[in-house]
Protein backbone atom coordinates (compact mmCIF):
# COMPACT_ATOMS: atom_id res chain seq x y z
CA UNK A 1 48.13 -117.28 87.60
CA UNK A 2 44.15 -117.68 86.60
CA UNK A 3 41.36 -117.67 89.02
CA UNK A 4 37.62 -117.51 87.78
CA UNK A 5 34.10 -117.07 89.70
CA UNK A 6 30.54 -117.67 88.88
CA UNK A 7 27.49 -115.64 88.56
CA UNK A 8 25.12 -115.71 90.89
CA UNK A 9 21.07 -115.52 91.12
CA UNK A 10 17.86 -115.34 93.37
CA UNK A 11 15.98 -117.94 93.65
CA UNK A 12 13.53 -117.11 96.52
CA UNK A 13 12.86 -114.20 98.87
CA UNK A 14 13.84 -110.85 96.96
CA UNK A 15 11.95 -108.15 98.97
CA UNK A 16 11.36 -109.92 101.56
CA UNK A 17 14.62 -110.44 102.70
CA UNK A 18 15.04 -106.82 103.33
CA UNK A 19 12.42 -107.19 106.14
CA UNK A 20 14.33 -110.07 107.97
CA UNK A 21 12.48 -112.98 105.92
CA UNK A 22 14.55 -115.77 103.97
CA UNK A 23 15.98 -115.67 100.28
CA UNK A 24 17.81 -118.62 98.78
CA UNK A 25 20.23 -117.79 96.26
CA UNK A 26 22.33 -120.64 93.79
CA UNK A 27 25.55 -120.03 91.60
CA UNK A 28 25.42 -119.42 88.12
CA UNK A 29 28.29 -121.56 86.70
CA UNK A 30 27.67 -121.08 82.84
CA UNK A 31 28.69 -117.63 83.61
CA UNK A 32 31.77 -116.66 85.29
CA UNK A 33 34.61 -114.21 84.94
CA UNK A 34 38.27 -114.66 84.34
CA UNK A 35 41.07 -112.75 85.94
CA UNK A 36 44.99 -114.08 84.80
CA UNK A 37 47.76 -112.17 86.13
CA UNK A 38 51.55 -112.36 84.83
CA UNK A 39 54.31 -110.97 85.37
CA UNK A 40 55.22 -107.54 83.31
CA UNK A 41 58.63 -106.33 81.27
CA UNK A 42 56.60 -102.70 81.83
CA UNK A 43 56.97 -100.78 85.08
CA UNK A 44 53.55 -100.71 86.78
CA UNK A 45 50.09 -102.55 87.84
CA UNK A 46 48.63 -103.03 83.65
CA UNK A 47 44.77 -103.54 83.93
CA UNK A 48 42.72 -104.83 80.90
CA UNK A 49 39.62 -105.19 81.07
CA UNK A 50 37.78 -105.31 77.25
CA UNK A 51 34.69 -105.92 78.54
CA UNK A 52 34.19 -102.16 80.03
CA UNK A 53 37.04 -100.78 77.82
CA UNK A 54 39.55 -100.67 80.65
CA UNK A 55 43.30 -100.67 79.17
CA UNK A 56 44.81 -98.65 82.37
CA UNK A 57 47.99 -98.63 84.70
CA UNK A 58 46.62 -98.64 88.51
CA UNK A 59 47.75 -95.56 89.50
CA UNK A 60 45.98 -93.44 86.54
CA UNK A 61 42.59 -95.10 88.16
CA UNK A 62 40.68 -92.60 91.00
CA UNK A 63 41.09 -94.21 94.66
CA UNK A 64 37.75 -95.50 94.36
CA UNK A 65 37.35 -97.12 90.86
CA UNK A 66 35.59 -100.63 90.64
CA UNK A 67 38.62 -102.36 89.61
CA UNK A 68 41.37 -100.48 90.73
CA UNK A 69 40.19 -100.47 94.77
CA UNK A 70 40.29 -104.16 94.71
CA UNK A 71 43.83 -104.06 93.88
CA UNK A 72 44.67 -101.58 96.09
CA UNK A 73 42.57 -103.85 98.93
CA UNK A 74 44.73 -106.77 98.35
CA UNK A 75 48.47 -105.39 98.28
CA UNK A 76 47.13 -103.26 101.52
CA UNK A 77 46.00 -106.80 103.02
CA UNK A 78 49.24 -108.41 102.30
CA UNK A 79 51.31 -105.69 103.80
CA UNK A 80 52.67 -105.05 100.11
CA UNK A 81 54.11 -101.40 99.18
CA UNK A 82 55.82 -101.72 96.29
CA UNK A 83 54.16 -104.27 94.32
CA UNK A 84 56.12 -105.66 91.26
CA UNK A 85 55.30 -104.80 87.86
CA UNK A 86 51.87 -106.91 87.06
CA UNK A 87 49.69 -107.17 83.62
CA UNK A 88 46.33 -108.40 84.65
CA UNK A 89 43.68 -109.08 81.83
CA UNK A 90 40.00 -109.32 83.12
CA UNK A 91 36.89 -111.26 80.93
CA UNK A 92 33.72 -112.22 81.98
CA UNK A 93 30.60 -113.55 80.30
CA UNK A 94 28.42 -112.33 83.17
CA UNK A 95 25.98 -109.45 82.05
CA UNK A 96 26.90 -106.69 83.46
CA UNK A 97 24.05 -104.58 85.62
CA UNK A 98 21.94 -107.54 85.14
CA UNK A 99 21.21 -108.80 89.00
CA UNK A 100 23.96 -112.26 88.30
CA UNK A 101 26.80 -111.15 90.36
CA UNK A 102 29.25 -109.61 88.36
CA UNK A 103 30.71 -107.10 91.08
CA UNK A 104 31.44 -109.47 92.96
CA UNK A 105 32.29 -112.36 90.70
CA UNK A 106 34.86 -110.01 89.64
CA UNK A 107 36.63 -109.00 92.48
CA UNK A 108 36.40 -112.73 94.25
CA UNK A 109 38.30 -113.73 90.74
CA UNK A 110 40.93 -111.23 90.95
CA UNK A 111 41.57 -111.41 94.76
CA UNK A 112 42.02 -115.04 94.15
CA UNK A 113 44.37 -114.35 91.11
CA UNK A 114 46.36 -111.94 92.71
CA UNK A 115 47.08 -114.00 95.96
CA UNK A 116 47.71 -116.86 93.74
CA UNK A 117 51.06 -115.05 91.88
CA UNK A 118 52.00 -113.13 94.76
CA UNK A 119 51.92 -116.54 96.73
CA UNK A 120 49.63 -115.23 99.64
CA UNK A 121 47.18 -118.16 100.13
CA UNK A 122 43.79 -117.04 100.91
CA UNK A 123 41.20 -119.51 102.53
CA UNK A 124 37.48 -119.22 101.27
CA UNK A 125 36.25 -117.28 103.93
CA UNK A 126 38.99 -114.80 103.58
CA UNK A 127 38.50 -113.85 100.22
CA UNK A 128 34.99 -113.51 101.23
CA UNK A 129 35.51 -111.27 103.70
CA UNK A 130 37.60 -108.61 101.35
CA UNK A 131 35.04 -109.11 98.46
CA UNK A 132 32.15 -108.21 100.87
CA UNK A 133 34.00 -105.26 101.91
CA UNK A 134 34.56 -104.57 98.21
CA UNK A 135 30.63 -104.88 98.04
CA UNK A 136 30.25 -101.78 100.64
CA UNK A 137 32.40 -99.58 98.87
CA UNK A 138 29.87 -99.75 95.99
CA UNK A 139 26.95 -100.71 97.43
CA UNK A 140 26.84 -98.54 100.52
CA UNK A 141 24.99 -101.84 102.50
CA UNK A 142 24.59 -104.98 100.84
CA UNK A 143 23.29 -108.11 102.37
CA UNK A 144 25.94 -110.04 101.51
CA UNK A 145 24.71 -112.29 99.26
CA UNK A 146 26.37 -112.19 96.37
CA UNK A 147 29.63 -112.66 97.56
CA UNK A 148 29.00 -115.71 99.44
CA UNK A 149 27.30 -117.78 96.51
CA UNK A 150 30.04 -116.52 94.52
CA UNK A 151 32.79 -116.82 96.49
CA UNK A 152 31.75 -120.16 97.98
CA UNK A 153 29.94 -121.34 94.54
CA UNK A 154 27.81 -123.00 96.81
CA UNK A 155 23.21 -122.11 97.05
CA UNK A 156 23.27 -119.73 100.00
CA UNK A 157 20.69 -119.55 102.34
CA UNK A 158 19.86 -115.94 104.07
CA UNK A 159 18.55 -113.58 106.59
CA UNK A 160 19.54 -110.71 107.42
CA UNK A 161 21.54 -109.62 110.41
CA UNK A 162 22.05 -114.16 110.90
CA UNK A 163 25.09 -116.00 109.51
CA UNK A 164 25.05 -116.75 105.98
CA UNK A 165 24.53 -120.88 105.34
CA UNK A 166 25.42 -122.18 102.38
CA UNK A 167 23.62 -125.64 101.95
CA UNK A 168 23.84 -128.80 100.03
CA UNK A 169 21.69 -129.63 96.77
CA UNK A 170 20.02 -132.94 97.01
CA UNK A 171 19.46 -133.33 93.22
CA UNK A 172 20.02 -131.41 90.10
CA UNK A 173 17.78 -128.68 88.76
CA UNK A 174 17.45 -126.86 85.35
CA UNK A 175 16.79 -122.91 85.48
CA UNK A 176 16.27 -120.90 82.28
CA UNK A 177 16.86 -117.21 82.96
CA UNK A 178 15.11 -114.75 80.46
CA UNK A 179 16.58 -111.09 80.66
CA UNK A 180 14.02 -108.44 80.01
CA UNK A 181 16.78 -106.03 78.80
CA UNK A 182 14.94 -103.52 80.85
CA UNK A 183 17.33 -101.67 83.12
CA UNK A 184 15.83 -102.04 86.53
CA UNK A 185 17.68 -100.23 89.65
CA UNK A 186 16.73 -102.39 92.64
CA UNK A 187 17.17 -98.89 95.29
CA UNK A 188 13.95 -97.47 93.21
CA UNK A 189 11.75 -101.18 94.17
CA UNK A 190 12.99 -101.15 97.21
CA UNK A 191 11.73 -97.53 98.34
CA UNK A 192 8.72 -97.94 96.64
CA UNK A 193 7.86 -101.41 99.07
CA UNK A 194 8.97 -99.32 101.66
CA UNK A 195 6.35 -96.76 101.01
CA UNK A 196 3.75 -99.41 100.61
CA UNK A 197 4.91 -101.00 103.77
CA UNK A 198 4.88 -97.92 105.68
CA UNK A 199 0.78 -96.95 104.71
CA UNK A 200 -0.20 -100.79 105.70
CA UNK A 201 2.33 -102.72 107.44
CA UNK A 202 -0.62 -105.44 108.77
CA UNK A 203 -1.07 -106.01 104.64
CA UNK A 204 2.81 -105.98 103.89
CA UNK A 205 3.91 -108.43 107.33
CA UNK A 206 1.85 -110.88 105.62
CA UNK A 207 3.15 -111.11 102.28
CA UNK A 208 6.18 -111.10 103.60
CA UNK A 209 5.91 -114.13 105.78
CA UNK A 210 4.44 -115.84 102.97
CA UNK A 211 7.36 -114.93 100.74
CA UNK A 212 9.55 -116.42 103.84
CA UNK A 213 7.55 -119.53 103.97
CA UNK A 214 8.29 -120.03 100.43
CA UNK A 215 12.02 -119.84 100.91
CA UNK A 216 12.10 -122.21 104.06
CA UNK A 217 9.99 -124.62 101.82
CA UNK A 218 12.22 -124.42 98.52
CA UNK A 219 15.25 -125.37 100.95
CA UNK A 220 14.04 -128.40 102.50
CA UNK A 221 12.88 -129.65 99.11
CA UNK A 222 16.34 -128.38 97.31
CA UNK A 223 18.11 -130.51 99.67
CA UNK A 224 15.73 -133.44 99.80
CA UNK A 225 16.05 -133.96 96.16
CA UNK A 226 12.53 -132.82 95.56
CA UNK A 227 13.12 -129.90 93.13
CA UNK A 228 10.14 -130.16 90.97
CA UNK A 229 8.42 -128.61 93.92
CA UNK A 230 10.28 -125.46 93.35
CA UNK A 231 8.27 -125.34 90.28
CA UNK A 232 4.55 -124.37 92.45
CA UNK A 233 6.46 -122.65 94.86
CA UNK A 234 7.61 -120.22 92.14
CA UNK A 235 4.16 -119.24 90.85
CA UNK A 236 3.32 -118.35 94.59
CA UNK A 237 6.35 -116.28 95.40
CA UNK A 238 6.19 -114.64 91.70
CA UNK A 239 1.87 -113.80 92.55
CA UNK A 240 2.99 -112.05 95.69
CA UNK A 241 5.70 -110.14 94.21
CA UNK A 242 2.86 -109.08 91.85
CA UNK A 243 0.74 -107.28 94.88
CA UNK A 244 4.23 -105.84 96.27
CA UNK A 245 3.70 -104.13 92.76
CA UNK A 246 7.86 -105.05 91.47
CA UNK A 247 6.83 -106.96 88.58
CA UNK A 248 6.21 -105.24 85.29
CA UNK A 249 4.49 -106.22 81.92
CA UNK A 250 7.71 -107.55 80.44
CA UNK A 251 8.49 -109.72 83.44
CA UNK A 252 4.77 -111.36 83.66
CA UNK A 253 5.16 -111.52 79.57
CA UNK A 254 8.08 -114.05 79.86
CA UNK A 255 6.74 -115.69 83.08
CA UNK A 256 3.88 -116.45 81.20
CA UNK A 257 5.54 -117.66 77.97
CA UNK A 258 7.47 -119.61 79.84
CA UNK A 259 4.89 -121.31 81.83
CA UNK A 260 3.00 -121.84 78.31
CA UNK A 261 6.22 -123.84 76.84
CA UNK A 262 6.01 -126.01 79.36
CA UNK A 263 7.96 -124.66 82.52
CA UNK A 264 7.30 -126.42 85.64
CA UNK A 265 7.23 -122.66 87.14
CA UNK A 266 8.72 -119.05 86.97
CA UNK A 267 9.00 -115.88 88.78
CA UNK A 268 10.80 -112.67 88.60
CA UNK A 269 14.26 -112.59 89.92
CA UNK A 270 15.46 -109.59 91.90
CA UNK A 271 14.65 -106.42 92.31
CA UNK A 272 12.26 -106.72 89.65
CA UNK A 273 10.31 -104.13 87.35
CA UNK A 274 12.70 -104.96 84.90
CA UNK A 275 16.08 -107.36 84.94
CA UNK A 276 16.01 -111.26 84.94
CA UNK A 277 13.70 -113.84 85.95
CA UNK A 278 13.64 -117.42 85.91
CA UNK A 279 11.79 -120.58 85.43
CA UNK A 280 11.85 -124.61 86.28
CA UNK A 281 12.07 -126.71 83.94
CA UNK A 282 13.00 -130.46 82.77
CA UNK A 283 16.32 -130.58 81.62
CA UNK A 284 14.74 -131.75 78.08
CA UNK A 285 12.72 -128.71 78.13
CA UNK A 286 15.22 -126.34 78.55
CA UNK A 287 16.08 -125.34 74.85
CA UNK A 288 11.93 -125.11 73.83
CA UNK A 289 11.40 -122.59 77.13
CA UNK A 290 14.18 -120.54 76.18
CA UNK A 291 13.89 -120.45 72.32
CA UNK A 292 9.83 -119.14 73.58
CA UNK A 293 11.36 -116.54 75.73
CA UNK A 294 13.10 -115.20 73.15
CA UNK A 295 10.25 -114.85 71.35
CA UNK A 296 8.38 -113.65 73.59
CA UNK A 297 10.58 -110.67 73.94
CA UNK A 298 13.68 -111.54 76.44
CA UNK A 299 17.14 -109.66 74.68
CA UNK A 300 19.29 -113.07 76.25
CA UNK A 301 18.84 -116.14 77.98
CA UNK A 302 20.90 -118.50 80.21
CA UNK A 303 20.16 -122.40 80.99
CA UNK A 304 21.56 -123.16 84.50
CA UNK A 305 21.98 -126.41 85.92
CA UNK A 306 21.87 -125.85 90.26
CA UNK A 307 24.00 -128.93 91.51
């Protein structure tokens, strides 16, 4: 059986988020992995996974390896002890490490795949549930996120300690996403707003609600069918992630370039200082923005369309 799952990014609200504000986050579809699972003539669970140079049986993998514990999650969820012999082969064309999802894109695709053969239906919000608890093995507390837009492939509005809603998109929208190649661990930005916070919170509570503004905004126009006003609203949010200091020279380098080619807007995209971010643009404008972020220095780029 095959099963497959999107990438994932922000859209609005990284930073913020983390101090109960809104962030809006939309599927990344021209990315996805792919989990197939098949029966085996060889004794044993057979994972291959080329991408990370995983060619392993299941029970030569440590209790608490990436791959292997989601496994182990769903044969414990379906009561199964002695699981019959199973090769599953794992690819994805979601960079890895790169703020898209690909945690959790792969476990939601091989939860899926692995109910699938072993005829254990799974609704939607129950493979949700075991990905997000994938999520805290690895991520100690994630906001959860990543595995709803991915799970649910559906924009995902969010705020902390609230019920996730995923919401409706009124009308298409094109987003290039340039990759810095820079290597950014979001823990680092985090502590370091923290820090800032903590000397002036006045300053810090105000950036902050205008980073939530922006991602109440960008809703109600995403599902009006107004998108080109995501375009201004990105230049805002991208200026105030500026004086929360988590942009970096290659980020406003690309931002810029892209603006320059004729984006309708851009901002970073995560946890910043490094990573992905991404700009608005006319459908027809797509391949110019992202042939001058190249130049301009990005190591990849992805065109999006958010429907």
């Amino acid at each position: 059986m095959k099963a497959s799952a999107p990438g994932k990014i922000i859209l609005f609200g990284e930073h913020a988020v983390v101090y109960n504000r809104p962030a809006l986050a939309v599927p990344v579809t021209q990315v996805k992995v792919d989990v197939e699972v098949t029966d085996s003539e060889s004794a044993g669970i057979h994972i291959h996974a080329p991408i990370i140079n995983l060619h392993a049986e299941l029970n030569t993998l440590p209790p608490d390896h990436a791959i292997g514990s989601v496994v182990l999650k769903v044969f414990s969820a379906f009561g199964i002890s002695n699981p019959p012999p199973l090769k599953i082969n794992i690819t994805s064309t979601i960079p890895a490490a790169a703020g898209l999802g690909s945690g959790a894109a792969v476990s939601a695709a091989l939860i899926r795949a692995l109910a699938l053969h072993l005829a254990y239906p799974l609704t939607n919000e129950q493979v949700n549930d075991m990905v997000f608890e994938i999520e805290k093995l690895h991520h100690g507390t994630p906001s959860g996120i990543d595995n709803t837009v991915i799970t649910f492939s559906k924009p995902v509005y969010f705020v902390k300690g609230q019920p996730i809603e995923t919401f409706k998109v009124g009308k298409p929208f094109t987003i290039v996403i340039g990759d810095t190649g820079v290597a950014a661990p979001t823990k680092e930005s985090v502590g370091d707003v923290r820090k800032l916070w903590l000397e002036d919170q006045n300053k810090f509570e105000v950036l902050f609600n205008e980073i939530g503004k922006i991602s109440q905004t960008a809703r109600d126009s995403i599902e009006s069918g107004q998108p080109e006003q995501l375009g201004g609203l990105m230049d805002q949010n991208h200026a105030l992630l500026q004086q929360l200091t988590v942009s970096s020279n290659e980020l406003d380098n690309l931002v810029t370039a892209a603006r320059d080619a004729g984006a309708l807007g851009a901002k970073l995209s995560g946890g910043g200082r490094g990573g992905n971010m991404i700009a608005l643009v006319k459908k027809e404008k797509a391949e110019s923005v992202s042939n001058a972020l190249l130049s301009a220095g990005a190591k990849r780029t992805i065109v999006t369309e958010i429907k």
